[in-house]
Protein backbone atom coordinates (compact mmCIF):
# COMPACT_ATOMS: atom_id res chain seq x y z
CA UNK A 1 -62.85 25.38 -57.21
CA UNK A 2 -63.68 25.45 -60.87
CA UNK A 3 -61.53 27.91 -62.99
CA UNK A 4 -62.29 28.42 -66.57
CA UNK A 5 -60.77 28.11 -70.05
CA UNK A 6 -59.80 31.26 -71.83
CA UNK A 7 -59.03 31.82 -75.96
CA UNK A 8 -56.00 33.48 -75.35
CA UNK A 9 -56.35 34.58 -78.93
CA UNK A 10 -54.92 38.15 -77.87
CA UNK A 11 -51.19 36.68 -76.78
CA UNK A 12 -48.37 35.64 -79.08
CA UNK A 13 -47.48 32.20 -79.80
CA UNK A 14 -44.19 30.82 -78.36
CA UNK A 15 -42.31 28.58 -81.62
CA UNK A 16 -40.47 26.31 -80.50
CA UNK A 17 -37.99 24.23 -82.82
CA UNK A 18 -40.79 24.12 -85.23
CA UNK A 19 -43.66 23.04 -82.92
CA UNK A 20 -45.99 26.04 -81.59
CA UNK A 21 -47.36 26.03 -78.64
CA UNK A 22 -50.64 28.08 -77.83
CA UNK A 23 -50.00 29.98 -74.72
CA UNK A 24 -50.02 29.41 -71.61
CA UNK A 25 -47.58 26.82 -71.62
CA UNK A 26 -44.41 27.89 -70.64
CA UNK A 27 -46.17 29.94 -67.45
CA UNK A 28 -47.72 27.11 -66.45
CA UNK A 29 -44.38 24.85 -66.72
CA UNK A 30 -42.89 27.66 -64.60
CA UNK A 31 -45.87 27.54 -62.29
CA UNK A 32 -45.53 23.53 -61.06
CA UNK A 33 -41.08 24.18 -60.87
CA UNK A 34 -41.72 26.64 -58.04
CA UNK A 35 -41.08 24.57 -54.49
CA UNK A 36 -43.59 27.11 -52.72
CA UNK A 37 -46.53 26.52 -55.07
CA UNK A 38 -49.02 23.60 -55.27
CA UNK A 39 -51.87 23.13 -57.30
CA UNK A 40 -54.04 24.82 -54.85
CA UNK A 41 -51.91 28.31 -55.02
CA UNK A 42 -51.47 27.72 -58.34
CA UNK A 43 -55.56 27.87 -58.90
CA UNK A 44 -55.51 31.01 -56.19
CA UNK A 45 -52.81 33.02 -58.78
CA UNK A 46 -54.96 32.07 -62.28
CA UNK A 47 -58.49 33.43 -60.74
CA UNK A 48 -56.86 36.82 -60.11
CA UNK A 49 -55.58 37.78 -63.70
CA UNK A 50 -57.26 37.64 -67.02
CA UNK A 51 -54.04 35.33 -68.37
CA UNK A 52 -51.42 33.51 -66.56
CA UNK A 53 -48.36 35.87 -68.59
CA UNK A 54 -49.96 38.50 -66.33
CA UNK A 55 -48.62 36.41 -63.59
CA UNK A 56 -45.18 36.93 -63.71
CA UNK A 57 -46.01 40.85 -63.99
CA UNK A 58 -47.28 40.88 -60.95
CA UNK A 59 -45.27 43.41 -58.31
CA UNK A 60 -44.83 41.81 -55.35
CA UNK A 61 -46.85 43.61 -53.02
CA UNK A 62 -49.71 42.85 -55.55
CA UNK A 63 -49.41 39.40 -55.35
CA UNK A 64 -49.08 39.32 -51.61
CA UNK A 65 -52.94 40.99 -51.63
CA UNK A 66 -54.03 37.48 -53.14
CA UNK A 67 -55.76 35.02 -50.65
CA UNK A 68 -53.05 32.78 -49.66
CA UNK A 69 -50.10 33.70 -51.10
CA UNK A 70 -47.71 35.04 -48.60
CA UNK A 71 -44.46 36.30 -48.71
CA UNK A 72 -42.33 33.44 -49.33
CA UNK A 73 -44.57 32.75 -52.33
CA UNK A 74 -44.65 36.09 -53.79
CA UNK A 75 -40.72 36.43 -53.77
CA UNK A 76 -40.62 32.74 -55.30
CA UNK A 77 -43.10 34.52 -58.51
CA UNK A 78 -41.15 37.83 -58.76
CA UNK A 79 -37.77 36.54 -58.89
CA UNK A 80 -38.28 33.38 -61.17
CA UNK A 81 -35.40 33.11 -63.38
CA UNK A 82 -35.62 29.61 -64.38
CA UNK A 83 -36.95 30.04 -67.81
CA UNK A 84 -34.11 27.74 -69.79
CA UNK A 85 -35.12 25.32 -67.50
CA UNK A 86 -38.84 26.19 -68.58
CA UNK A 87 -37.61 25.89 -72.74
CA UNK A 88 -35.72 22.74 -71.68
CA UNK A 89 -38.70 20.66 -70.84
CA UNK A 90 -40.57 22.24 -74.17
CA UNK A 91 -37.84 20.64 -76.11
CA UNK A 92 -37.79 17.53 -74.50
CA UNK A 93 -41.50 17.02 -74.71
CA UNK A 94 -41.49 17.35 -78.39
CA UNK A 95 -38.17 15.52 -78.85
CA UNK A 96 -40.67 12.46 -77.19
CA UNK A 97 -43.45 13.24 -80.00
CA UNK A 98 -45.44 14.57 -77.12
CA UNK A 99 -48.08 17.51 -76.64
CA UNK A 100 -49.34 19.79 -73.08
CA UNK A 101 -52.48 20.76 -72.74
CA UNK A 102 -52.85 23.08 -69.86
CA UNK A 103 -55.83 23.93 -67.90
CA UNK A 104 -56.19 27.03 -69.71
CA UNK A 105 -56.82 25.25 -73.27
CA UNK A 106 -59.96 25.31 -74.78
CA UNK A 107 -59.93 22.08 -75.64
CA UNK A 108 -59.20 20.60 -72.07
CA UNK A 109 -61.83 17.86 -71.37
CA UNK A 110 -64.74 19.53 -70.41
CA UNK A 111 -65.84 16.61 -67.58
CA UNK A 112 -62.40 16.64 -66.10
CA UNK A 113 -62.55 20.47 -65.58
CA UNK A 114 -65.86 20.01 -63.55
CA UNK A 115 -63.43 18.02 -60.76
CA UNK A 116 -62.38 19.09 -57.31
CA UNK A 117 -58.20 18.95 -58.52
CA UNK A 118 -58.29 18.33 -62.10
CA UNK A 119 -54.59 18.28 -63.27
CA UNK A 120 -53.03 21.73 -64.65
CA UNK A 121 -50.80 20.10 -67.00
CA UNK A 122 -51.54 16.97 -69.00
CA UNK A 123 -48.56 15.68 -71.29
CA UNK A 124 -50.24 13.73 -74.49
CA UNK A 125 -49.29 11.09 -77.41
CA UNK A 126 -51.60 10.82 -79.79
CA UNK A 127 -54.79 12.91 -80.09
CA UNK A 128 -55.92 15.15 -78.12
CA UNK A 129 -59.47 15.56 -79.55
CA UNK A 130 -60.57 12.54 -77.94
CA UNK A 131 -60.03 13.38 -74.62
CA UNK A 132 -63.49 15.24 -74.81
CA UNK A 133 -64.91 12.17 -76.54
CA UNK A 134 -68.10 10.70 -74.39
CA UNK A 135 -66.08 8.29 -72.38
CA UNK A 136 -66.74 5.14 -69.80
CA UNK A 137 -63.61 4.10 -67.46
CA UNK A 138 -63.33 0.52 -67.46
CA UNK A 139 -60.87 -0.72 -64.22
CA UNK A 140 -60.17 -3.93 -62.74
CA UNK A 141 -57.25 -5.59 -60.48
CA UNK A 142 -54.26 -6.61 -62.31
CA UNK A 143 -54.57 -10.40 -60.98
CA UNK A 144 -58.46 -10.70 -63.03
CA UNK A 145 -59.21 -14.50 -63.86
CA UNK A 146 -60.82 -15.80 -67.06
CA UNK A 147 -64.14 -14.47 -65.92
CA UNK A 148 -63.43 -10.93 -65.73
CA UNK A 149 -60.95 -10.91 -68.64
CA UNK A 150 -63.81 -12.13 -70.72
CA UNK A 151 -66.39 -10.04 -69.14
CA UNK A 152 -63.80 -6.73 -69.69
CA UNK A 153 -63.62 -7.66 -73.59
CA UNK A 154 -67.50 -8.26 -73.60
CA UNK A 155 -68.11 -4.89 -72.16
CA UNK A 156 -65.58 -2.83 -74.12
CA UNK A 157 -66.68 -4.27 -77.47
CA UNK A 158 -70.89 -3.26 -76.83
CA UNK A 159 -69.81 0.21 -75.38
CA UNK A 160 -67.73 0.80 -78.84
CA UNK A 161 -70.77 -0.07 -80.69
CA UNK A 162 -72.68 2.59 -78.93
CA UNK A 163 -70.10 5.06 -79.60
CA UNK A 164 -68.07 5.35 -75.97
CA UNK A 165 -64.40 5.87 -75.91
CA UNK A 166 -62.94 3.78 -73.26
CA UNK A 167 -60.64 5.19 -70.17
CA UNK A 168 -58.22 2.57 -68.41
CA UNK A 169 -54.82 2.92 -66.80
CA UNK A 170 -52.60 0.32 -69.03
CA UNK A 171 -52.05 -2.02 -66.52
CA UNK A 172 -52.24 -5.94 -66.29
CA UNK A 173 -55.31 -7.83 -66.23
CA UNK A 174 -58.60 -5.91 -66.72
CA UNK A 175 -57.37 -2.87 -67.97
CA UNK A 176 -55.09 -4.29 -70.64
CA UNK A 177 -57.90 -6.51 -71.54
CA UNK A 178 -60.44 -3.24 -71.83
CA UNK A 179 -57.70 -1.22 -74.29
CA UNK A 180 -57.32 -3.93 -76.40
CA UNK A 181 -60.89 -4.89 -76.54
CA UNK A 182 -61.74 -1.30 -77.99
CA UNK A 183 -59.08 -1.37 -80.53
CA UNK A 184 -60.11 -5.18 -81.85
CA UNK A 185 -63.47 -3.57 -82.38
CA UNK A 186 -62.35 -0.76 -83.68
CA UNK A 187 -62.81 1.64 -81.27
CA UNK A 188 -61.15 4.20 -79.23
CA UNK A 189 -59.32 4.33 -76.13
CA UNK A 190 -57.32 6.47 -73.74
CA UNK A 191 -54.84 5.33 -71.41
CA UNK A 192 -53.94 7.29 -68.31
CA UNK A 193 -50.06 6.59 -66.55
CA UNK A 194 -49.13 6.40 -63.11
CA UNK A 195 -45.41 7.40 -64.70
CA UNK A 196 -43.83 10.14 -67.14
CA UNK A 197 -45.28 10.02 -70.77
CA UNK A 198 -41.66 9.11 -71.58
CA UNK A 199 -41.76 5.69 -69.04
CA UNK A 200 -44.86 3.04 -70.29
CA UNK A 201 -45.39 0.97 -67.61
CA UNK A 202 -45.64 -2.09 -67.29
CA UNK A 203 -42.86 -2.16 -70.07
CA UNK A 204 -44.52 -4.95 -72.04
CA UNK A 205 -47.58 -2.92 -72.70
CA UNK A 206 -45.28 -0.69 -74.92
CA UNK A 207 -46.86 -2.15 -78.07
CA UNK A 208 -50.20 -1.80 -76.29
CA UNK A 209 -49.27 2.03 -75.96
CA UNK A 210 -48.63 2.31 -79.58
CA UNK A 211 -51.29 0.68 -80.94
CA UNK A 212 -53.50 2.95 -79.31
CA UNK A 213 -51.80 6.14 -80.44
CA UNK A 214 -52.01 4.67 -83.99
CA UNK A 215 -55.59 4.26 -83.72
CA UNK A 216 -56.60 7.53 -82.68
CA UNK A 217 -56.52 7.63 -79.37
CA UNK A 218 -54.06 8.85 -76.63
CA UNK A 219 -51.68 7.87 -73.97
CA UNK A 220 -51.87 11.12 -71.19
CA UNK A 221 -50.06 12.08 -67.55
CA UNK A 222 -50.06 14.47 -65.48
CA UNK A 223 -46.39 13.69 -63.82
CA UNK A 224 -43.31 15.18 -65.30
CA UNK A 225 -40.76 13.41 -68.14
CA UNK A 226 -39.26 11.04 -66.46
CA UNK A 227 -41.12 10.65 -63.35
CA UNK A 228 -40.83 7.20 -62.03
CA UNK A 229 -44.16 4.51 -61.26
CA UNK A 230 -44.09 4.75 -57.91
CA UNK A 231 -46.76 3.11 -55.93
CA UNK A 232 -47.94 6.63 -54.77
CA UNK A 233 -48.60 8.14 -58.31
CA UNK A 234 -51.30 5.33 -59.25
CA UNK A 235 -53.65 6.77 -56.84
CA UNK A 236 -53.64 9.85 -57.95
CA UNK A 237 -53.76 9.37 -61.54
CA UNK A 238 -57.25 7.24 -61.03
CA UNK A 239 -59.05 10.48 -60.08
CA UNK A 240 -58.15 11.16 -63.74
CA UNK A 241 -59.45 7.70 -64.60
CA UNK A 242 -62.84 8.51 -63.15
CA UNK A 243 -62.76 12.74 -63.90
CA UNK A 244 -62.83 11.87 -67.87
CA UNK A 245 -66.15 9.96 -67.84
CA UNK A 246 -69.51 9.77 -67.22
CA UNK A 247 -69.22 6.67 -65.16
CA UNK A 248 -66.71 3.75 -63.85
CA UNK A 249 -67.23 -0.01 -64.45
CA UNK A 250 -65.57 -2.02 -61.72
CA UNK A 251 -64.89 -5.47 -63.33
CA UNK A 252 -62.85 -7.50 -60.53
CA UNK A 253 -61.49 -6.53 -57.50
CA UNK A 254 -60.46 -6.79 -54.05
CA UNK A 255 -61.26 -5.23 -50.73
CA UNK A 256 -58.63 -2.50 -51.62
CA UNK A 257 -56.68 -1.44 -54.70
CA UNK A 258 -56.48 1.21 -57.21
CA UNK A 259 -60.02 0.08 -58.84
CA UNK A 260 -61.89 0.21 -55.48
CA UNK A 261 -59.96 4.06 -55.10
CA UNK A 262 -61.00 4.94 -58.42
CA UNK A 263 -64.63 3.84 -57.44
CA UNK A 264 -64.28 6.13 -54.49
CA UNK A 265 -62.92 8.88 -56.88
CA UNK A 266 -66.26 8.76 -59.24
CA UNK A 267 -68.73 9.12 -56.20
CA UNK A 268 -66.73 11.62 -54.97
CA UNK A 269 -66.98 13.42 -58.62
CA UNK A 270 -70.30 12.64 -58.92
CA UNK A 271 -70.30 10.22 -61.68
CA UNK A 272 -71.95 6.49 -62.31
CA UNK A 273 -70.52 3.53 -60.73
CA UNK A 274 -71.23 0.56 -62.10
CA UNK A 275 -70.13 -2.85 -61.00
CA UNK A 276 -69.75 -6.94 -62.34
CA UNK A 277 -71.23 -9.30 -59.50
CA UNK A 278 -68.94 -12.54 -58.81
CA UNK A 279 -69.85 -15.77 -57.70
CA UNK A 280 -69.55 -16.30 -53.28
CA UNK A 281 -66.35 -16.99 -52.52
CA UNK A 282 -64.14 -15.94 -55.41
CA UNK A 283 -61.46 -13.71 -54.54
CA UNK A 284 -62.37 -10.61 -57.15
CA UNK A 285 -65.69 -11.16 -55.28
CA UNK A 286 -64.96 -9.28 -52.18
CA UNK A 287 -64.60 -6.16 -53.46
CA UNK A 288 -67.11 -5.52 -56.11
CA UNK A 289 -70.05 -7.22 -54.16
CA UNK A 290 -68.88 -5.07 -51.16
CA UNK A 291 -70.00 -2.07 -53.41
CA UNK A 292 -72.90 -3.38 -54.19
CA UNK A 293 -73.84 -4.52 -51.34
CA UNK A 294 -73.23 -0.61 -49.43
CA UNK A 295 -74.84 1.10 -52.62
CA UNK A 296 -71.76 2.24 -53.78
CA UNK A 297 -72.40 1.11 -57.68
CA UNK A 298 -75.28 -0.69 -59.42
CA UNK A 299 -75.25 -4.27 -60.38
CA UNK A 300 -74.60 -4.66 -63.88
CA UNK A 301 -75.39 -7.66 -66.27
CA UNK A 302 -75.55 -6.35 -69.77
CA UNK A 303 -74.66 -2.65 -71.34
CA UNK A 304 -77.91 -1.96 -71.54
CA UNK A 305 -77.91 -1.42 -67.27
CA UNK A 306 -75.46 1.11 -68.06
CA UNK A 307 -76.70 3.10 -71.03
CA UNK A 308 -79.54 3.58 -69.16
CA UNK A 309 -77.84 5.57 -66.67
CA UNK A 310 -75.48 7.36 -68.87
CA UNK A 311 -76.80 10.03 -71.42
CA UNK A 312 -74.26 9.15 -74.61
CA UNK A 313 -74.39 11.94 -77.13
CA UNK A 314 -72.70 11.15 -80.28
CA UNK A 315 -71.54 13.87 -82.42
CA UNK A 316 -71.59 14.81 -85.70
CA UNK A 317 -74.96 13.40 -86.33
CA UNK A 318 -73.86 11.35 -89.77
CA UNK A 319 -77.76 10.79 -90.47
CA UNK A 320 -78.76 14.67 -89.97
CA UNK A 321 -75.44 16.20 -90.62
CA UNK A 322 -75.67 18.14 -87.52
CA UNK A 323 -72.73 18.75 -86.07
CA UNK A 324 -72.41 19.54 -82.23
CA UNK A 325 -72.38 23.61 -82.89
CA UNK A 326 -75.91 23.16 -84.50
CA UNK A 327 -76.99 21.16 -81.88
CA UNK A 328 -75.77 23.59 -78.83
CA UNK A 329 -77.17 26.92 -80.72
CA UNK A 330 -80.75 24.85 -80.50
CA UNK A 331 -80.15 24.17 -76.84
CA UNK A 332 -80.83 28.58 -76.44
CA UNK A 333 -82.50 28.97 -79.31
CA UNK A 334 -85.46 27.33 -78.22
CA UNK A 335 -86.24 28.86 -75.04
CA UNK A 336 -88.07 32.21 -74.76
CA UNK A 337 -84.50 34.15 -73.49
CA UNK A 338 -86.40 38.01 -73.75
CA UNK A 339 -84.12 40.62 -76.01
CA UNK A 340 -81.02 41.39 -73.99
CA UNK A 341 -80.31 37.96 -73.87
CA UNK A 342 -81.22 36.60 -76.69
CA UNK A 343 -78.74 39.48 -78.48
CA UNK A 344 -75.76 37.88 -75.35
CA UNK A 345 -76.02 34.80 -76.71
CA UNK A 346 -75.45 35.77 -80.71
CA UNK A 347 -72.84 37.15 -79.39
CA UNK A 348 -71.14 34.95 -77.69
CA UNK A 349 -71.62 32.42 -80.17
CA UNK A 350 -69.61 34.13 -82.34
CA UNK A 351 -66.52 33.77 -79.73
CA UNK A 352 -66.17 33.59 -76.37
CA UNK A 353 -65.48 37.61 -75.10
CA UNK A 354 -64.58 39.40 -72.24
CA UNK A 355 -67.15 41.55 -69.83
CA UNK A 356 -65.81 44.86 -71.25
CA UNK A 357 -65.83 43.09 -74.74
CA UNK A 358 -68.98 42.13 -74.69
CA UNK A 359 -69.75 45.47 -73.37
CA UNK A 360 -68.15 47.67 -75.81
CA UNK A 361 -69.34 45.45 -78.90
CA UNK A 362 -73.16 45.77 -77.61
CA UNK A 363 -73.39 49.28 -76.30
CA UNK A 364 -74.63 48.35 -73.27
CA UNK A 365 -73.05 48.98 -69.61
CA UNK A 366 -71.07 46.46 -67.74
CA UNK A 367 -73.35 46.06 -64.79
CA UNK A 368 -76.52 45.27 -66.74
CA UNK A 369 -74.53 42.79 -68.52
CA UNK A 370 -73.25 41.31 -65.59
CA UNK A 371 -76.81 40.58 -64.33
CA UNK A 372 -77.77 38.70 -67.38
CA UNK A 373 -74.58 36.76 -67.78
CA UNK A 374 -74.81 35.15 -63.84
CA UNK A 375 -78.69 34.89 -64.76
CA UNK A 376 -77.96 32.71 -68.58
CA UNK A 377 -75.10 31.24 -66.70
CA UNK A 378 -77.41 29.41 -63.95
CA UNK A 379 -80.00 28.39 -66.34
CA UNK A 380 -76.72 26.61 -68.23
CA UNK A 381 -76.54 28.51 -71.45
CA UNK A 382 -73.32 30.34 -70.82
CA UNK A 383 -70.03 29.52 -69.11
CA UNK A 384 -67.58 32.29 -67.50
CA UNK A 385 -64.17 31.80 -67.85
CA UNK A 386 -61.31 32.79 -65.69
CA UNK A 387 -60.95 36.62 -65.92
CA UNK A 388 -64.88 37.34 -66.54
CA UNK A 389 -64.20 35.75 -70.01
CA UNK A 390 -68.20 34.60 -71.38
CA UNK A 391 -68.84 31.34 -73.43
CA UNK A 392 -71.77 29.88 -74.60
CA UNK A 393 -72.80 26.31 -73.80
């Protein structure tokens, strides 16, 4: 289930002891408190209004109509009252120095929206621009040996050069090795928690965590302040791991472990796997040759094995001074799109616009616009958006 971005230019900010947040946050922080809704119902309640505020003006036999929300559900949305609660967690996230990006956002990573469950809250130190940055995971068991400590710095420090921000999880071992790599090179990296954006874990990777922020890049989660790493969490958070970027580089590791589930995760998504052969009979051995061996990730001895797998777009062009709106408006406007469309896509590349928007602004009726929209949306030049919102690619 994909759902789709919206502006949300139309709806009043919510100020919050001097920090604004763009809406929808507080209905989506009201969303994930309710005990009878999970992600899944969650998704089910934003594909059947143009904005999540309409949620909560829902009457109750109207949101009993939607596909799997029953009763007990609907009473939970119509009688939420838990809004200081709501405020409460705004305050505390900026008290941290933290940001949310909801699902909603336009700037929500566009790869990590393509997933089956990509988080519907993200709390973020440091910038969020980079989350969207052309990305590579790098992963690797906690308990990596010279080898694949050296091999992890090696890797990080050519995949910088060629303009890759690199995903890891902050842990011992490889991924430590991978974060700092990209920051001795000058690079940028993103960090993903198995905890609370409030809890770093492991503790003595706090520096680690700051250093990163300083340079650019971020520190994200999708659990809650103060949420705990638990075993359970890290699991889950290496579907982000993988989600973020076009492929996964499996350093060291064992027959089973988070980087062997975070493999999993990227072939599940779709994405590159790409993996370090070790000698016969060492112990991070077992795992990566296993992958190899079943086809589950290419062999990999230089960067070059991987750039040639990966398309890396780097953006603004500093030599042409094109910047990545010029190159997406020559992505349409070089293919023979016939009148109607051609005139859609102007449009839309003005903003991103409702059906009955884009309806009213051209003249045209609703239906015949609907025809060319699904048609420009399957050849990949525009992108609809929860509540028949249009974007251009």
């Amino acid at each position: 289930m994909n759902l789709k971005k919206s502006s949300g230019r139309n709806y009043k900010i919510l100020n919050l002891q001097e920090k604004t947040y763009d809406p929808p946050v507080r209905e989506f922080v009201a969303l994930h408190l309710m005990d009878n809704l999970g992600a899944q119902r969650i998704r089910l309640l934003l594909q059947s209004v143009a904005h999540p505020q309409l949620i909560f003006r829902l009457e109750r036999h109207e949101l009993e109509s939607i596909r799997g929300i029953g009763p007990k559900t609907a009473d939970e949305v119509v009688t939420f009252n838990r809004w200081d609660e709501v405020d409460d967690i705004l305050k505390k996230t900026d008290a941290t120095g933290a940001d949310i990006m909801t699902y909603w956002d336009d700037d929500y990573p566009s790869l990590l929206r393509e997933i089956y469950d990509p988080p519907l809250l993200l709390w973020i130190k440091g910038d969020r621009k980079v989350l969207d940055n052309t990305s590579l995971a790098i992963v690797g068991t906690r308990k990596a040996g010279e080898y694949a400590i050296d091999i992890a710095k090696k890797f990080s420090k050519k995949l910088v050069e060629h303009g890759l921000t690199i995903i890891s999880g902050l842990a011992y071992g490889v991924d430590g090795a991978a974060h700092r790599a990209t920051l001795s090179a000058g690079g940028t990296t993103v960090a993903v928690l198995g905890s609370g954006i409030d809890w770093i874990y492991p503790s003595d990777h706090k520096g680690l965590a700051s250093d990163i922020i300083k340079n650019k890049g971020a520190i994200i989660s999708e659990f809650p302040l103060g949420t705990a790493p638990e075993m359970g969490n890290f699991p889950v958070r290496n579907r982000i791991v993988s989600g973020m970027t076009l492929g996964t580089l499996v350093v060291a590791s064992g027959l089973e472990g988070g980087s062997m589930i975070t493999a999993k995760s990227a072939l599940d998504q779709n994405r590159e796997v790409f993996v370090i052969p070790h000698p016969i009979g060492h112990p991070n051995a077992i795992g990566c040759n296993s992958l190899i061996k079943r086809g589950m990730g290419k062999l990999v001895q230089n960067v070059e094995d991987i750039l040639t797998e990966v398309e890396v777009h780097i953006s603004p062009d500093t030599t042409t001074g094109d910047s990545k709106e010029a190159v997406l408006e020559k992505k349409w406007k070089s293919q023979e799109l016939g009148i109607l469309a051609t005139e859609i896509c102007e449009k839309l590349e003005e903003d991103s616009l409702h059906i009955d928007q884009l309806a009213k602004q051209m003249g045209k009726p609703t239906h015949q616009l609907m025809a060319k929209l699904l048609e420009l949306e399957m050849e990949g030049y525009v992108r609809q958006s929860a509540g028949q919102n249009f974007e251009i690619l």
